[in-house]
C-alpha atoms as a PDB file:
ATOM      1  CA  UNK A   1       1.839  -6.044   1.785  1.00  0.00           C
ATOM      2  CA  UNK A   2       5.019  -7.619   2.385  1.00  0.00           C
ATOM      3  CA  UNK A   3       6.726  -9.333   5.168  1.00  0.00           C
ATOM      4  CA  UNK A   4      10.372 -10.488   5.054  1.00  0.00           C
ATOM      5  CA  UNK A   5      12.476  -8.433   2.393  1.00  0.00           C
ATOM      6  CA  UNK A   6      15.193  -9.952   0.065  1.00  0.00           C
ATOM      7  CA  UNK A   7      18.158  -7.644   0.754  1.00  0.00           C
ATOM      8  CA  UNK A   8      20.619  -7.020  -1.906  1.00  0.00           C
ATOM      9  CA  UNK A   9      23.433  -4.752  -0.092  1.00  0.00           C
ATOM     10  CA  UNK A  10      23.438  -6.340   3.373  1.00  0.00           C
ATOM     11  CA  UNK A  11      25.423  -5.111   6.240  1.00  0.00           C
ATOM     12  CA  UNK A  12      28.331  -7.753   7.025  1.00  0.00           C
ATOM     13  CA  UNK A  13      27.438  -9.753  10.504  1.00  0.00           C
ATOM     14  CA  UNK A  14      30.182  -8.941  13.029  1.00  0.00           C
ATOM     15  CA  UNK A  15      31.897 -12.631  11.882  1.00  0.00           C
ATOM     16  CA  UNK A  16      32.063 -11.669   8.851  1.00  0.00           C
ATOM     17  CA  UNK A  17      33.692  -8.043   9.536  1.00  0.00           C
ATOM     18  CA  UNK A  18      36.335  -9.658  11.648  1.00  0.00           C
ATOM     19  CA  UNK A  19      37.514 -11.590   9.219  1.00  0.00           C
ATOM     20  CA  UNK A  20      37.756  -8.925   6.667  1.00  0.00           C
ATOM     21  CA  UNK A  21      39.290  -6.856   9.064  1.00  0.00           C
ATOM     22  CA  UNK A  22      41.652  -9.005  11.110  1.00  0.00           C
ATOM     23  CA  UNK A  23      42.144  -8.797  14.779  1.00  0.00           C
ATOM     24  CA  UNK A  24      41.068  -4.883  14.975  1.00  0.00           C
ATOM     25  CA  UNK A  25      37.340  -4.628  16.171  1.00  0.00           C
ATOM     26  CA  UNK A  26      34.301  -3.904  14.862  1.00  0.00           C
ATOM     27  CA  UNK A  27      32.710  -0.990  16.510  1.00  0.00           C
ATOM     28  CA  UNK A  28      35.373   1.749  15.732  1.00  0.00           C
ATOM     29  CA  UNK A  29      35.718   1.410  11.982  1.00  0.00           C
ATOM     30  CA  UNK A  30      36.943   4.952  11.110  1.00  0.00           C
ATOM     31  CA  UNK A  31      36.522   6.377   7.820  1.00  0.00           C
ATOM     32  CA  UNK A  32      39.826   5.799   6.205  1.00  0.00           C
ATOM     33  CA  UNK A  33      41.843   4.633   9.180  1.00  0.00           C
ATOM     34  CA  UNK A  34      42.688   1.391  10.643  1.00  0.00           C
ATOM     35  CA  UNK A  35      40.237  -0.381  12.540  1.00  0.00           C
ATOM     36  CA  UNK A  36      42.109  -0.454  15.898  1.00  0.00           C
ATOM     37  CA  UNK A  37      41.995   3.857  15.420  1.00  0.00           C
ATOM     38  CA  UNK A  38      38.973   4.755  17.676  1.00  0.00           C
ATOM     39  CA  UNK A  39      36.786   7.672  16.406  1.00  0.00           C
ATOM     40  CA  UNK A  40      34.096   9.938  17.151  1.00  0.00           C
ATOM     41  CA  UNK A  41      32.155   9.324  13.968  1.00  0.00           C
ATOM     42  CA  UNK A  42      32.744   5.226  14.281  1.00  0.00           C
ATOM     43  CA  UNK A  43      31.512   3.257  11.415  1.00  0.00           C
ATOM     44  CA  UNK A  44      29.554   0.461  12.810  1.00  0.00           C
ATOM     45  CA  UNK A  45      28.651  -3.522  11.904  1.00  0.00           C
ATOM     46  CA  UNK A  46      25.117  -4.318  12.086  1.00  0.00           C
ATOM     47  CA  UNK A  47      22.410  -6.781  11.281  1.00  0.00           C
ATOM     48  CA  UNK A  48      19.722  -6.611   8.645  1.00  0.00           C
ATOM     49  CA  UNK A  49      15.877  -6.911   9.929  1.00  0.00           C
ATOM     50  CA  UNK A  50      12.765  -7.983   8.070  1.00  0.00           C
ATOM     51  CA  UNK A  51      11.034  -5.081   6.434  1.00  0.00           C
ATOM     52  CA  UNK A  52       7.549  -6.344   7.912  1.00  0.00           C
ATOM     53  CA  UNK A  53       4.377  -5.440   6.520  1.00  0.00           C
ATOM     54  CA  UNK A  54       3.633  -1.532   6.973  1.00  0.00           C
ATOM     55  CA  UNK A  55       6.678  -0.538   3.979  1.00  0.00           C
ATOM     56  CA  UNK A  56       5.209   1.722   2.048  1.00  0.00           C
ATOM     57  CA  UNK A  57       6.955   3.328  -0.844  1.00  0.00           C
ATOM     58  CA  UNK A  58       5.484   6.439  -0.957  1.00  0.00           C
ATOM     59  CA  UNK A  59       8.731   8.811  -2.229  1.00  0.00           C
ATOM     60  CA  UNK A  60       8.069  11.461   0.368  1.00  0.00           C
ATOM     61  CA  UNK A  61      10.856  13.597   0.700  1.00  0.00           C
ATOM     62  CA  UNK A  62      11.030  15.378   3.921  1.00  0.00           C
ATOM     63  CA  UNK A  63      13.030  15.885   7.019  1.00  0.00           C
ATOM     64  CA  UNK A  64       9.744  16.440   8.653  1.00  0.00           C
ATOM     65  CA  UNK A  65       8.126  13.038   9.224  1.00  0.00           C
ATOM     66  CA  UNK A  66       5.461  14.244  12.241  1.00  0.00           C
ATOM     67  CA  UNK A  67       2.881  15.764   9.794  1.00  0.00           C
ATOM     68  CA  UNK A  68       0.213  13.972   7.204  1.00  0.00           C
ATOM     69  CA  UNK A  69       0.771  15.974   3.878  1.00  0.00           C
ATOM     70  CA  UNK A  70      -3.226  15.731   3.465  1.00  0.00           C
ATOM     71  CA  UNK A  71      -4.262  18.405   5.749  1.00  0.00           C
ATOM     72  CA  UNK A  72      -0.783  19.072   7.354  1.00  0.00           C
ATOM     73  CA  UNK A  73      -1.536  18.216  10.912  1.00  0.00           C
ATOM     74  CA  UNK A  74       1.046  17.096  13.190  1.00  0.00           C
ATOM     75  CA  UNK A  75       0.590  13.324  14.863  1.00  0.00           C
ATOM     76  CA  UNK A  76       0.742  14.102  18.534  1.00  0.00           C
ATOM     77  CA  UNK A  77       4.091  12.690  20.316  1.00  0.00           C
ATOM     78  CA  UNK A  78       7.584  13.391  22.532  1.00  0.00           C
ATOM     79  CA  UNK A  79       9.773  14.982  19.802  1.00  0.00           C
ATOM     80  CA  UNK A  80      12.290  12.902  18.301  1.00  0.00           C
ATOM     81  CA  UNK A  81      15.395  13.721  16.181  1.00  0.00           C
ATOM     82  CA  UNK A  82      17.051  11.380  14.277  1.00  0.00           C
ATOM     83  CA  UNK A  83      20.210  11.361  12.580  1.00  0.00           C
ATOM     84  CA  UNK A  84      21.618   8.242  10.444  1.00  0.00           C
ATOM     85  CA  UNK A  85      25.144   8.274   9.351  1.00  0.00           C
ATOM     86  CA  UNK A  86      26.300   5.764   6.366  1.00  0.00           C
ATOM     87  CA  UNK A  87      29.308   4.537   5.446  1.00  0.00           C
ATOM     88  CA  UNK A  88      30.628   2.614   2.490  1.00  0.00           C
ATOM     89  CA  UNK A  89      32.881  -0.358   4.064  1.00  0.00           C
ATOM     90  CA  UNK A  90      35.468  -1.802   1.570  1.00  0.00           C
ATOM     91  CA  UNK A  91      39.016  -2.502   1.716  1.00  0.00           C
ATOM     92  CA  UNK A  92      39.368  -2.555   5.429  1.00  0.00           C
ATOM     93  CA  UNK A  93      38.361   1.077   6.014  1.00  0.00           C
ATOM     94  CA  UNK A  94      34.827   2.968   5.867  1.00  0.00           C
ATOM     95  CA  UNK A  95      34.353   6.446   4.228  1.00  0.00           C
ATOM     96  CA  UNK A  96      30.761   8.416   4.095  1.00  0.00           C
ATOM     97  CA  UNK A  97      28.585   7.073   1.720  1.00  0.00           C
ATOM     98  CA  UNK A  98      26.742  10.034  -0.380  1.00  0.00           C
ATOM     99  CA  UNK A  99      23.645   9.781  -2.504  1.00  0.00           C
ATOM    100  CA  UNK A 100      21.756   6.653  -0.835  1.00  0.00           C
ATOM    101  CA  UNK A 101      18.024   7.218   0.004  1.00  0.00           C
ATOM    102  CA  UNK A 102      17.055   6.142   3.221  1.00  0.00           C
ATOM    103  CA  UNK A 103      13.521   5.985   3.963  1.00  0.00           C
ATOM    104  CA  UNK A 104      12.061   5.806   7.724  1.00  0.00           C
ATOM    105  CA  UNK A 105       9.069   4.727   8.930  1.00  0.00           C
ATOM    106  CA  UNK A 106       6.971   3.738  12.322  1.00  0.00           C
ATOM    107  CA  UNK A 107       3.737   3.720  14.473  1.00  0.00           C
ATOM    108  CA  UNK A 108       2.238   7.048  16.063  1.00  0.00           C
ATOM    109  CA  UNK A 109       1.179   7.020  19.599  1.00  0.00           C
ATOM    110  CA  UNK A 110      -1.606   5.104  19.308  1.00  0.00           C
ATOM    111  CA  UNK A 111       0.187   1.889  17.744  1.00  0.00           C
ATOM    112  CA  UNK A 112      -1.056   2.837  13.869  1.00  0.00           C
ATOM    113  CA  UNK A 113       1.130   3.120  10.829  1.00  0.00           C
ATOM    114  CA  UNK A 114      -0.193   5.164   8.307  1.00  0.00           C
ATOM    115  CA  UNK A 115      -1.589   4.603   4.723  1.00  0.00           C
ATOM    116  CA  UNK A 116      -2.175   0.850   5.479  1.00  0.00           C
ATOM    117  CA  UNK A 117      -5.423  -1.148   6.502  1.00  0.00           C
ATOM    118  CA  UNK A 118      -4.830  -3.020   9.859  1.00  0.00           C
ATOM    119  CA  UNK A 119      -6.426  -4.336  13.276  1.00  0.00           C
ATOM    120  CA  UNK A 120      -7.141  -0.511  13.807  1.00  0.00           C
ATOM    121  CA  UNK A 121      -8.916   0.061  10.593  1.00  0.00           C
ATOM    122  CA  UNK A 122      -7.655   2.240   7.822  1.00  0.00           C
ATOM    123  CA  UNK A 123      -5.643   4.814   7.641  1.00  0.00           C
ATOM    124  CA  UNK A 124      -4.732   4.154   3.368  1.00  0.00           C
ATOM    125  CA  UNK A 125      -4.247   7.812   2.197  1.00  0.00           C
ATOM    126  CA  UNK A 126      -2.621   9.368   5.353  1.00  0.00           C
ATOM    127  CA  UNK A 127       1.053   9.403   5.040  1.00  0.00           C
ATOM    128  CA  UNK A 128       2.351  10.470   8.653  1.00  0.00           C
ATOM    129  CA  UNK A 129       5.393   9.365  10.013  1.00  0.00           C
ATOM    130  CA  UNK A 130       6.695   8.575   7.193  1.00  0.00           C
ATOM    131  CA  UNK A 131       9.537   9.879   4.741  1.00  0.00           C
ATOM    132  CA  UNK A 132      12.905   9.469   2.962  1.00  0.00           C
ATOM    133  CA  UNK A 133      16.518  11.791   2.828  1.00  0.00           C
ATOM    134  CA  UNK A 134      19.259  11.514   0.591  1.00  0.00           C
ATOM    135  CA  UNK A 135      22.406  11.329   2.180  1.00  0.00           C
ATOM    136  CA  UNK A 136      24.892  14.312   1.373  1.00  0.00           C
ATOM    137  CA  UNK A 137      28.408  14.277   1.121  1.00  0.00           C
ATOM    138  CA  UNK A 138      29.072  13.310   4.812  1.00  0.00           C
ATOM    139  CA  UNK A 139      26.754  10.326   4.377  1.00  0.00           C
ATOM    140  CA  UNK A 140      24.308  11.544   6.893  1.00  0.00           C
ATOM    141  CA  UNK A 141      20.314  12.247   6.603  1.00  0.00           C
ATOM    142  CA  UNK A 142      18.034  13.661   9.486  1.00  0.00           C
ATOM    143  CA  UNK A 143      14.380  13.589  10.327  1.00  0.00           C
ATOM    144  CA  UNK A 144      12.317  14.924  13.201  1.00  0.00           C
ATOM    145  CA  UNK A 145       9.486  12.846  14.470  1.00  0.00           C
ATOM    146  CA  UNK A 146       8.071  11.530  17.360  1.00  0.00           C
ATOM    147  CA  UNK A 147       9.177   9.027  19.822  1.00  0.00           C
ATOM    148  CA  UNK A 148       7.266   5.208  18.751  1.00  0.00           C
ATOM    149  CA  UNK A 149       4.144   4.071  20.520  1.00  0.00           C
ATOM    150  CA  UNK A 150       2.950   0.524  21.431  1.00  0.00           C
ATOM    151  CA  UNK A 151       1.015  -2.064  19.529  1.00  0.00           C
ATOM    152  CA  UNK A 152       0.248  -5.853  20.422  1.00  0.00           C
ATOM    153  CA  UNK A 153       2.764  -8.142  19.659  1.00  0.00           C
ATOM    154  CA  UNK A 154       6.456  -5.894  19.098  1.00  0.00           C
ATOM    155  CA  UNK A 155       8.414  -4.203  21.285  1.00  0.00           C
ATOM    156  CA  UNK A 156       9.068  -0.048  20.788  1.00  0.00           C
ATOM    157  CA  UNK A 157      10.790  -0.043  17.211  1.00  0.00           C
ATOM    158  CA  UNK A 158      11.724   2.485  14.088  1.00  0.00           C
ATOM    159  CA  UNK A 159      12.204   1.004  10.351  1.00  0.00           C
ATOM    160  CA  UNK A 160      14.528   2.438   8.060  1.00  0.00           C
ATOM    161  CA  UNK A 161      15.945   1.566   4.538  1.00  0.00           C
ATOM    162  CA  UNK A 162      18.621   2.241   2.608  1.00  0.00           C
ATOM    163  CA  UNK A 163      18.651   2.144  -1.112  1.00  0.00           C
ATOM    164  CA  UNK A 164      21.528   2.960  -3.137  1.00  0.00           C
ATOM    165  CA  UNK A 165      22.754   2.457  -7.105  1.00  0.00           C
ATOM    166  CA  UNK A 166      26.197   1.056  -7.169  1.00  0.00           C
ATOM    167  CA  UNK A 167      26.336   1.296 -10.871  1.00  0.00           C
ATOM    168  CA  UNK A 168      25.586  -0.887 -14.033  1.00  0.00           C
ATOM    169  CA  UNK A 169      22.394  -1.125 -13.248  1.00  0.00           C
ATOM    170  CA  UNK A 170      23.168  -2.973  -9.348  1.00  0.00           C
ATOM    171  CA  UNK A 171      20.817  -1.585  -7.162  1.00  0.00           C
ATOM    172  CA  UNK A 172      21.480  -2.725  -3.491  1.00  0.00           C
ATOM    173  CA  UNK A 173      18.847  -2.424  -0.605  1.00  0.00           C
ATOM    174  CA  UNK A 174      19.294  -2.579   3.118  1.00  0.00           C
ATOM    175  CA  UNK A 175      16.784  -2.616   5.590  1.00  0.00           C
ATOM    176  CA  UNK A 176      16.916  -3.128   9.275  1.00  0.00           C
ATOM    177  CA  UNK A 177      14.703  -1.661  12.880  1.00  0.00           C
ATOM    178  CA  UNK A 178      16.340   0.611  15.569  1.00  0.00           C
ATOM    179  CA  UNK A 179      15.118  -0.263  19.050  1.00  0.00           C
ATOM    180  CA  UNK A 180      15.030   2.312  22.607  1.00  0.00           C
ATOM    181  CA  UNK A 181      16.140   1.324  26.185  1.00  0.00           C
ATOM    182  CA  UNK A 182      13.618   0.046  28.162  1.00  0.00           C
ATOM    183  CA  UNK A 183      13.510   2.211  30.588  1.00  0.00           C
ATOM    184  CA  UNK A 184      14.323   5.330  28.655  1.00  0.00           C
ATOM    185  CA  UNK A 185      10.371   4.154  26.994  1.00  0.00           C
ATOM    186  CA  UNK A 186       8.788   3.616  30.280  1.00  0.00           C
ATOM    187  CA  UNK A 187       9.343   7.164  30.758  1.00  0.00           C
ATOM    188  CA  UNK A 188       8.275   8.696  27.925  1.00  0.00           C
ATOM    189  CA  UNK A 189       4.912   6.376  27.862  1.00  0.00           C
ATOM    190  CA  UNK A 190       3.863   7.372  31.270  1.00  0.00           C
ATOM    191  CA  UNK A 191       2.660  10.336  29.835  1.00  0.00           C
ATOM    192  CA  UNK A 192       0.108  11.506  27.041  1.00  0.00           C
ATOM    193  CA  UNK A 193      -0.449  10.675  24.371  1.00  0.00           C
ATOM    194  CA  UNK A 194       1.086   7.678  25.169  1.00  0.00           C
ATOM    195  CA  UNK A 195      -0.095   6.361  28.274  1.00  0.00           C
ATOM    196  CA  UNK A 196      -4.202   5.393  26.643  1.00  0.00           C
ATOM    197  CA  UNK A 197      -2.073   2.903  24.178  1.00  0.00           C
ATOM    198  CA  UNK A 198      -1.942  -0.852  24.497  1.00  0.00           C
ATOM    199  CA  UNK A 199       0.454  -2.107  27.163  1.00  0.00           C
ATOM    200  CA  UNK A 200       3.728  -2.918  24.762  1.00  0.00           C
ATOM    201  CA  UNK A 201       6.544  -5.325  24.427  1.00  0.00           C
ATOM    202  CA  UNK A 202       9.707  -5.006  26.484  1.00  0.00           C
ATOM    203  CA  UNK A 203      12.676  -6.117  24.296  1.00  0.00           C
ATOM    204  CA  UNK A 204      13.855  -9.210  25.368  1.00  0.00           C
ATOM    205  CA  UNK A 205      10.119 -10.656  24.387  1.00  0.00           C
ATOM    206  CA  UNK A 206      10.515  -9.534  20.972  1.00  0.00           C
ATOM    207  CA  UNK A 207      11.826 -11.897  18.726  1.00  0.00           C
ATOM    208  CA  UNK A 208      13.040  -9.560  16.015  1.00  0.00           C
ATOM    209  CA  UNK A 209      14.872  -8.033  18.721  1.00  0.00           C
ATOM    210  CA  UNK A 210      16.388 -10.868  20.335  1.00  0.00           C
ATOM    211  CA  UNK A 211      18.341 -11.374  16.699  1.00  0.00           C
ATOM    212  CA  UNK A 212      19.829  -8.093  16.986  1.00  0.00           C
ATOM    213  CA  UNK A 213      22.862  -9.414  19.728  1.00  0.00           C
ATOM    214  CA  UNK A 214      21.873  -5.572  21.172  1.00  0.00           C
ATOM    215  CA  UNK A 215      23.380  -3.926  18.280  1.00  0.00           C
ATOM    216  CA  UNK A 216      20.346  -2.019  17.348  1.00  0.00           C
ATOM    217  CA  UNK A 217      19.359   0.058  20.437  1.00  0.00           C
ATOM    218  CA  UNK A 218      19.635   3.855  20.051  1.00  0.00           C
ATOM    219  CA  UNK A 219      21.248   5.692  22.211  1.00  0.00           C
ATOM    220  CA  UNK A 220      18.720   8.744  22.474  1.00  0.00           C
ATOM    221  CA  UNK A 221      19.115  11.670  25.068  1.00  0.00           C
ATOM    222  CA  UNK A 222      17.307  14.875  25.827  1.00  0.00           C
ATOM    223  CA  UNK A 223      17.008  17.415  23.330  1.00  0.00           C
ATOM    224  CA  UNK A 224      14.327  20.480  23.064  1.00  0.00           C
ATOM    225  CA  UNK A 225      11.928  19.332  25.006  1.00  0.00           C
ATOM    226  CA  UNK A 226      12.284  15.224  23.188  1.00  0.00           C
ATOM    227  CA  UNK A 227      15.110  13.345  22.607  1.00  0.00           C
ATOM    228  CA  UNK A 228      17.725  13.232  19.695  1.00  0.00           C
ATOM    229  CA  UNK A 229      19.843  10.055  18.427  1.00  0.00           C
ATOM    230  CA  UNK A 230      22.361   9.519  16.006  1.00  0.00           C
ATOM    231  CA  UNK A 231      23.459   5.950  14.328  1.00  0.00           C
ATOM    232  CA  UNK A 232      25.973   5.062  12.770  1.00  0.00           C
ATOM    233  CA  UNK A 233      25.871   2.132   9.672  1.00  0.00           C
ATOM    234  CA  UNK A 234      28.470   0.372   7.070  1.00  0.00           C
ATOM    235  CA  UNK A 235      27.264  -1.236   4.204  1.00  0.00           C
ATOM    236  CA  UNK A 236      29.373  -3.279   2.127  1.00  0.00           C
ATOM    237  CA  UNK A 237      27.627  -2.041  -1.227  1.00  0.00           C
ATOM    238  CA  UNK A 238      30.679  -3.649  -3.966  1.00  0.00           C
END
């Protein structure tokens, strides 16, 4: 498997954005309006991340991540619901970005990804927590799945990637890691399943992380018995 991916479509750094935009900030780019007009639905800067080497691209569409399709049983874990919102950025203003298929993927409780063979043995043929959503007219695609455990060597993180076809034959690819709070994770792996996994990596210790300027944390908060987040992403895709 693969480690660092060549992205296509990138996400412009925050430099880059300001001087596209001018003297209006970043991080309340509304769809259609001036950047200095702050939104609800703000269309946000961020950085690109290495794919790393559990990608697999398996074409499962689903909302549904939790379960493995094989036998249909649910990997144990705090609820999570996760909403990503994408934006087109061009000409100094952002508008939803429909048809892109964003694919999500991360560890179980235990620290294992599925359908790969790893430190923890194999799990090749298992396709849990894993998953992709095209994104509608609003630009938005949402999964349910469980809060991230804890393996050696990386702090609490989700993948995601975007693909989308810009036309005569230009595919463009993004793909980038979410983090959680710190303390927000301490919580949640105090309990089971959780608490029999390997101690993890606070943030500032991971390296991938520490390239992220803090950009990349989600902002998660109770919701039916888990938690539910929503980011928000502009992608400068020509």
């Amino acid at each position: 498997m693969g480690s660092d991916d060549g992205t296509i479509g990138r996400v412009l750094t925050r430099r880059e954005a300001l001087a596209l935009l001018g003297a209006g900030g970043v991080a309340a780019l509304g769809a259609g309006r001036p950047a200095s007009a702050a939104v609800p639905d703000a269309c946000v800067v961020r950085p690109a991340l290495t794919e790393g080497p559990y990608f697999v691209d398996v074409k499962l569409g689903r909302s549904d991540i939790r379960s493995d399709p094989a036998d249909g049983t649910l990997r144990p874990g705090v609820p999570l619901h996760l909403t990503l919102r994408v934006s087109r950025l061009a000409a100094g203003a952002c508008a939803p970005l429909p048809g892109a298929m964003v694919d999500v993927w991360h560890c179980d409780a235990a620290g294992l990804y599925s359908d790969v063979t790893d430190r923890g043995g194999s799990t090749v043929g298992r396709k849990f927590l894993r998953g992709y959503q095209t994104t509608g007219g609003d630009g938005r695609v949402a999964f349910t799945t469980i809060y991230p455990g804890a393996y050696p060597g990386r702090a609490v993180h989700v993948h995601f990637k975007v693909r989308t076809d810009a036309g005569r034959g230009r595919a463009h690819e993004f793909t980038s890691q979410l983090f959680f709070d710190d303390a927000l994770t301490d919580q949640v792996h105090a309990r089971p399943p959780y608490a029999a996994a390997a101690r993890r990596m606070r943030n500032e210790r991971d390296g991938i992380y520490r390239g992220t300027g803090g950009q990349l944390i989600l902002a998660a908060a109770p919701s039916s018995g888990g938690y539910a987040a929503a980011f928000d992403l502009a992608l400068e895709v020509g």
